[in-house]
N, C-alpha and C. Protein backbone atom coordinates (compact mmCIF):
# COMPACT_ATOMS: atom_id res chain seq x y z
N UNK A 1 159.93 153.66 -4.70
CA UNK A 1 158.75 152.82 -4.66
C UNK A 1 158.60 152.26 -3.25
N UNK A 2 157.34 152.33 -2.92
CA UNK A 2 156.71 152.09 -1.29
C UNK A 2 156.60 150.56 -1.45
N UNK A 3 157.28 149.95 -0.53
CA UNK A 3 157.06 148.34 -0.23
C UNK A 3 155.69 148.18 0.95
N UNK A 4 154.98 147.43 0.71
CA UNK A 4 154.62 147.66 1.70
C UNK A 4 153.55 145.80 2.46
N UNK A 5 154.51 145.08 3.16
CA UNK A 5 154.04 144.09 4.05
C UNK A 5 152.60 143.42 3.88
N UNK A 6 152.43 141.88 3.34
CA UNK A 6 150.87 141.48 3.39
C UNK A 6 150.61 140.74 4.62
N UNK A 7 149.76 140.94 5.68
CA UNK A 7 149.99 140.04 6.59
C UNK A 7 149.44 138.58 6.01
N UNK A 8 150.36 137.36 6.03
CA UNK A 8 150.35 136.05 5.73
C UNK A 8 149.11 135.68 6.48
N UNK A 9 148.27 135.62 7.57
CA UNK A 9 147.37 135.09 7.92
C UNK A 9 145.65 136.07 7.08
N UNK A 10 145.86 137.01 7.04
CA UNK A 10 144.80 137.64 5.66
C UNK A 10 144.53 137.72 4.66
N UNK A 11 146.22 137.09 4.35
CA UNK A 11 145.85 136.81 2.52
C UNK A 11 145.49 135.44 2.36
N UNK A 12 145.80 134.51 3.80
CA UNK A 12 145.63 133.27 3.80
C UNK A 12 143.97 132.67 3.74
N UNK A 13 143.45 133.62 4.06
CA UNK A 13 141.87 133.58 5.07
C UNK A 13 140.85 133.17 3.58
N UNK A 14 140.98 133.35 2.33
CA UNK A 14 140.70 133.51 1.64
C UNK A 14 140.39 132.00 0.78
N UNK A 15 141.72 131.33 0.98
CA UNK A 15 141.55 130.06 0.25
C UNK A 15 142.50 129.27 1.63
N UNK A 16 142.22 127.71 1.03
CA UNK A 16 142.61 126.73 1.91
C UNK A 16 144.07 126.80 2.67
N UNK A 17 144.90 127.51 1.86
CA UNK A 17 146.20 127.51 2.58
C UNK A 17 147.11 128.82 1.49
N UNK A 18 148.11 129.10 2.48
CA UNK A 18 148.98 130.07 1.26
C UNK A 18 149.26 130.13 0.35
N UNK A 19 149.51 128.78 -0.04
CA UNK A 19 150.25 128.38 -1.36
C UNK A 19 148.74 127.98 -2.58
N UNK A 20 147.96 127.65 -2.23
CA UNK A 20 146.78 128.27 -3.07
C UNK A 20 146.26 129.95 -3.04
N UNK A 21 146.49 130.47 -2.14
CA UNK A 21 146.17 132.15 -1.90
C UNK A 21 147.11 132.49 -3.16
N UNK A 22 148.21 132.09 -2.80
CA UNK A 22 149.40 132.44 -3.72
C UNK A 22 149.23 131.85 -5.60
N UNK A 23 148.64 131.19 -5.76
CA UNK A 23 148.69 130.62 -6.95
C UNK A 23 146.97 131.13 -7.74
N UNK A 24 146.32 131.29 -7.11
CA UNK A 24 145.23 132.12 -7.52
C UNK A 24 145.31 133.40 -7.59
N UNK A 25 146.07 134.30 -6.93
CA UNK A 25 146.84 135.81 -6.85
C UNK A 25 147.25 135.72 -7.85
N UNK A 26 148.41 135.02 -8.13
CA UNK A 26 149.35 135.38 -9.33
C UNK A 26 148.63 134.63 -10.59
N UNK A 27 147.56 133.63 -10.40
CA UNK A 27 146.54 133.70 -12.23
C UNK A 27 146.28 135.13 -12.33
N UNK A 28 145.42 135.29 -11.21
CA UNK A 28 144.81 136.74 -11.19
C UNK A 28 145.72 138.29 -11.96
N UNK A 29 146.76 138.01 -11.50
CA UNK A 29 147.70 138.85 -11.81
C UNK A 29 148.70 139.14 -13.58
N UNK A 30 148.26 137.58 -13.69
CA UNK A 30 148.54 137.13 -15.25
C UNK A 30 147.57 137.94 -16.19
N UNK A 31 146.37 137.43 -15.55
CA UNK A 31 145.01 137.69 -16.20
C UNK A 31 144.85 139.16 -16.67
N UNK A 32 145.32 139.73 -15.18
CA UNK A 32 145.04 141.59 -15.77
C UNK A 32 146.40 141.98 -16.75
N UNK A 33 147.47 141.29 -16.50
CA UNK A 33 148.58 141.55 -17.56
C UNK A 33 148.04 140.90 -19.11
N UNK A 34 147.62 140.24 -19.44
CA UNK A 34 147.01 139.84 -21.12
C UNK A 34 145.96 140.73 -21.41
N UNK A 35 144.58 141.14 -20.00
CA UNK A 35 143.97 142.20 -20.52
C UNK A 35 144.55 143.49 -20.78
N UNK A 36 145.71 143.90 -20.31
CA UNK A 36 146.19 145.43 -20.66
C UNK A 36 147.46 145.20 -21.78
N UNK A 37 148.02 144.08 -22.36
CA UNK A 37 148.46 143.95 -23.17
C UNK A 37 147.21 143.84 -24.50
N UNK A 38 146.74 143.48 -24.55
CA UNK A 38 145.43 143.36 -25.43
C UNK A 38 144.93 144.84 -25.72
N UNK A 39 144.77 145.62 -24.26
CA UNK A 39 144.31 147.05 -24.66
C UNK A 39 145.28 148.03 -25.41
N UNK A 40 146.47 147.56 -25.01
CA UNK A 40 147.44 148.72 -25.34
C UNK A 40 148.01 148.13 -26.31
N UNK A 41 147.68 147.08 -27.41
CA UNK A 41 147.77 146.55 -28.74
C UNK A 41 146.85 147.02 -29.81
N UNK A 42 145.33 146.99 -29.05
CA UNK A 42 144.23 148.03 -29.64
C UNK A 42 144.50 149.46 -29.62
N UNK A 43 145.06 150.18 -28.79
CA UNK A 43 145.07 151.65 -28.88
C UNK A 43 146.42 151.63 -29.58
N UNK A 44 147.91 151.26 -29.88
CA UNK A 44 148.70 151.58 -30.35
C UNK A 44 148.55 151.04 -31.84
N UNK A 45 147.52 149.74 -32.80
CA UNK A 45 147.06 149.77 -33.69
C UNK A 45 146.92 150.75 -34.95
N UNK A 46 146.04 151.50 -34.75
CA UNK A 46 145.85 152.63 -35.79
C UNK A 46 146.80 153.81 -35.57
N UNK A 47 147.70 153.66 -34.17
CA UNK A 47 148.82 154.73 -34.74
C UNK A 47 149.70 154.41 -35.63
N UNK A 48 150.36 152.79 -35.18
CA UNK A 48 151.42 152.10 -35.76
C UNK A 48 151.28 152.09 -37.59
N UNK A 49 149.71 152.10 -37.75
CA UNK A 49 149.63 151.66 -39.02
C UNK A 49 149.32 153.08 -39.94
N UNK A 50 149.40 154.17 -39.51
CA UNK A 50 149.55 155.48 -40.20
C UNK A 50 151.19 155.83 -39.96
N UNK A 51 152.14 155.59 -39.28
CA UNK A 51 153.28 155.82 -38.74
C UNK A 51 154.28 155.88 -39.98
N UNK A 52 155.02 156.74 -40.32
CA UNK A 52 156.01 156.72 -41.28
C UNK A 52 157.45 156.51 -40.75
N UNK A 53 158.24 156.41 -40.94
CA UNK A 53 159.66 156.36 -40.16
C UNK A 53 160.04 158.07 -39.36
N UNK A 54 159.85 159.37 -40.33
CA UNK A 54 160.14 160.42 -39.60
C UNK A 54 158.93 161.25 -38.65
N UNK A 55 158.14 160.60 -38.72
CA UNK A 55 156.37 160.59 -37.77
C UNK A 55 156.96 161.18 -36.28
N UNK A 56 156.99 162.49 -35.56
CA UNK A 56 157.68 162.56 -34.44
C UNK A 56 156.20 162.41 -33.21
N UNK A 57 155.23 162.97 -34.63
CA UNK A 57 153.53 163.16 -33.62
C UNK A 57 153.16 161.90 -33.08
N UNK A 58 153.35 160.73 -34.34
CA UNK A 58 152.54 159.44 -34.16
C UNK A 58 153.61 158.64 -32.68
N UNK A 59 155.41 158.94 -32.50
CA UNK A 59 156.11 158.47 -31.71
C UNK A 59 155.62 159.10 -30.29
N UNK A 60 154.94 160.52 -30.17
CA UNK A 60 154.47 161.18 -28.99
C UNK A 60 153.29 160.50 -28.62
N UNK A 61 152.35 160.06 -29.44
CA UNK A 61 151.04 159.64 -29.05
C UNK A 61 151.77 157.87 -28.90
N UNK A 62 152.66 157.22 -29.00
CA UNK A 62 152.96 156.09 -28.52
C UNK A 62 153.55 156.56 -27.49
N UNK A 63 154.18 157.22 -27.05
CA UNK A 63 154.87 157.74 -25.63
C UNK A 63 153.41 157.84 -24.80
N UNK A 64 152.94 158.78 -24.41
CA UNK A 64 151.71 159.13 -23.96
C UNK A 64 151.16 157.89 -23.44
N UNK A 65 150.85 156.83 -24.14
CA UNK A 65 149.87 155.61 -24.28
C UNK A 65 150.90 154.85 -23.03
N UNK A 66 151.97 154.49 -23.90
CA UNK A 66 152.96 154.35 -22.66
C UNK A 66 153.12 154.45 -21.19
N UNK A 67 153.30 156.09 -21.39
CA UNK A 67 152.94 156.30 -20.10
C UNK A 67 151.98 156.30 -18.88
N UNK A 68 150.42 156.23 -19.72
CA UNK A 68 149.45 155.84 -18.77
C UNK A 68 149.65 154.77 -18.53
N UNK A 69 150.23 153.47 -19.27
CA UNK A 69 150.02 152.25 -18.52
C UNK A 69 151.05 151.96 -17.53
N UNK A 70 152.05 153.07 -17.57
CA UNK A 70 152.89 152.96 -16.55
C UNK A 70 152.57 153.38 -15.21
N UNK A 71 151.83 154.08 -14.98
CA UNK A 71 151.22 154.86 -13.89
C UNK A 71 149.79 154.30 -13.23
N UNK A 72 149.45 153.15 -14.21
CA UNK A 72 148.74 152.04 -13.15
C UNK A 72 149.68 151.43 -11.94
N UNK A 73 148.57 150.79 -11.44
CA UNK A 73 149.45 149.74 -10.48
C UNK A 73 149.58 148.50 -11.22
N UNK A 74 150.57 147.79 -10.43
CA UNK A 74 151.16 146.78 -11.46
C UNK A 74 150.08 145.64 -11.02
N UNK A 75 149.98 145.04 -12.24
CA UNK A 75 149.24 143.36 -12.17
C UNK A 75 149.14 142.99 -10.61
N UNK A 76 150.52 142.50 -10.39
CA UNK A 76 150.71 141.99 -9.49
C UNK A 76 150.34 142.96 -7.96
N UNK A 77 150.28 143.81 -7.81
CA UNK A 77 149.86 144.62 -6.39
C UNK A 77 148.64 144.20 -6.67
N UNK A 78 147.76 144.92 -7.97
CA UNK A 78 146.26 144.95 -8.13
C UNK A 78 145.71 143.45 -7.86
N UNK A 79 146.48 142.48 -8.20
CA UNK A 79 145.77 141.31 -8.05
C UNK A 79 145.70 140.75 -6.03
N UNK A 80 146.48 141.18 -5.56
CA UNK A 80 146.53 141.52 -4.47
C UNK A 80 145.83 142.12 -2.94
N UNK A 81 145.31 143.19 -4.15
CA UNK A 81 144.61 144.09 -3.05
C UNK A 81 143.47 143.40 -3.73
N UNK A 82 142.98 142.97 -4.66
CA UNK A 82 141.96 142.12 -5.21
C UNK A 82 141.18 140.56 -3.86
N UNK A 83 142.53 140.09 -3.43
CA UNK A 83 142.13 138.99 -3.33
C UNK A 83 142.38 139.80 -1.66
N UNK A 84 142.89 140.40 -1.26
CA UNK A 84 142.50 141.09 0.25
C UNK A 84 141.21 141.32 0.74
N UNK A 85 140.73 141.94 -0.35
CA UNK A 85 139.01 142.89 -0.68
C UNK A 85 137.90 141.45 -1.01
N UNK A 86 138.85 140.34 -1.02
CA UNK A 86 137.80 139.06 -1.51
C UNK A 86 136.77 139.40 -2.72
N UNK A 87 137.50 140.17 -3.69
CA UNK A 87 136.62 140.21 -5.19
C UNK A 87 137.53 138.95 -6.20
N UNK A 88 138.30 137.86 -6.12
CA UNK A 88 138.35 137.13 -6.87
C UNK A 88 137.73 135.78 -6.76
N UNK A 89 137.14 134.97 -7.00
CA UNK A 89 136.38 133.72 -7.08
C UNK A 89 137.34 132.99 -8.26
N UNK A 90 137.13 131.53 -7.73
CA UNK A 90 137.96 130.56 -8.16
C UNK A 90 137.37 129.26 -7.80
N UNK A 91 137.82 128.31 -9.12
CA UNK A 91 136.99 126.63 -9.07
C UNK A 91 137.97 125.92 -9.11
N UNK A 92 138.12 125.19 -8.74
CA UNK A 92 138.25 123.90 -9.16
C UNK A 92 138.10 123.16 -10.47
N UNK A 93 139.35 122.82 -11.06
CA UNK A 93 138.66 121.79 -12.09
C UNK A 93 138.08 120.85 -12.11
N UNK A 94 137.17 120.52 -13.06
CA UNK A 94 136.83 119.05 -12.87
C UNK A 94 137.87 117.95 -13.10
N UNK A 95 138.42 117.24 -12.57
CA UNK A 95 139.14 116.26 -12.47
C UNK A 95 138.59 114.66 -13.69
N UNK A 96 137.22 114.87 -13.43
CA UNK A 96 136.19 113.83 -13.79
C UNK A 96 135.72 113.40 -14.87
């Protein structure tokens, strides 16, 4: 796996200081992890619930499913190159 360097003053450019860059990244990063847990709860659903114990087809089509979500990029990069590209927006709570 390729590591690969964010420069600290570009990810900074984005919000008031790093440590907000950093804490809006990683909601961001939460966020796409509950949406692809959510998806891959819907698609493994109607296998799980036809599934018998010696089922080797229904264990292949859970492999499969598996494996595409492995071959995304992870939350955390995507939320990343997200907030590089300046596609995430973020508020403030109201305090008030």
């Amino acid at each position: 796996m390729n590591l690969k360097t964010v420069d600290i003053a570009e990810f900074e450019k984005f919000a008031d200081n790093i440590y907000e860059a950093v804490a809006v990244t990683s909601k961001r990063a939460r966020q796409i992890n509950s949406e692809w847990e959510i998806e891959m709860n819907q698609r493994l659903a109607p296998i799980t619930a036809k599934e018998t114990e010696d089922d080797t087809i229904m264990n292949q089509d859970k492999m499969d499913i598996s494996l595409e979500f492995e071959k995304r990029k992870k939350p955390t990069l995507q939320a990343i190159e997200e907030e590089l590209k300046n596609e995430i927006t973020f508020r403030y709570r109201d305090e008030g």
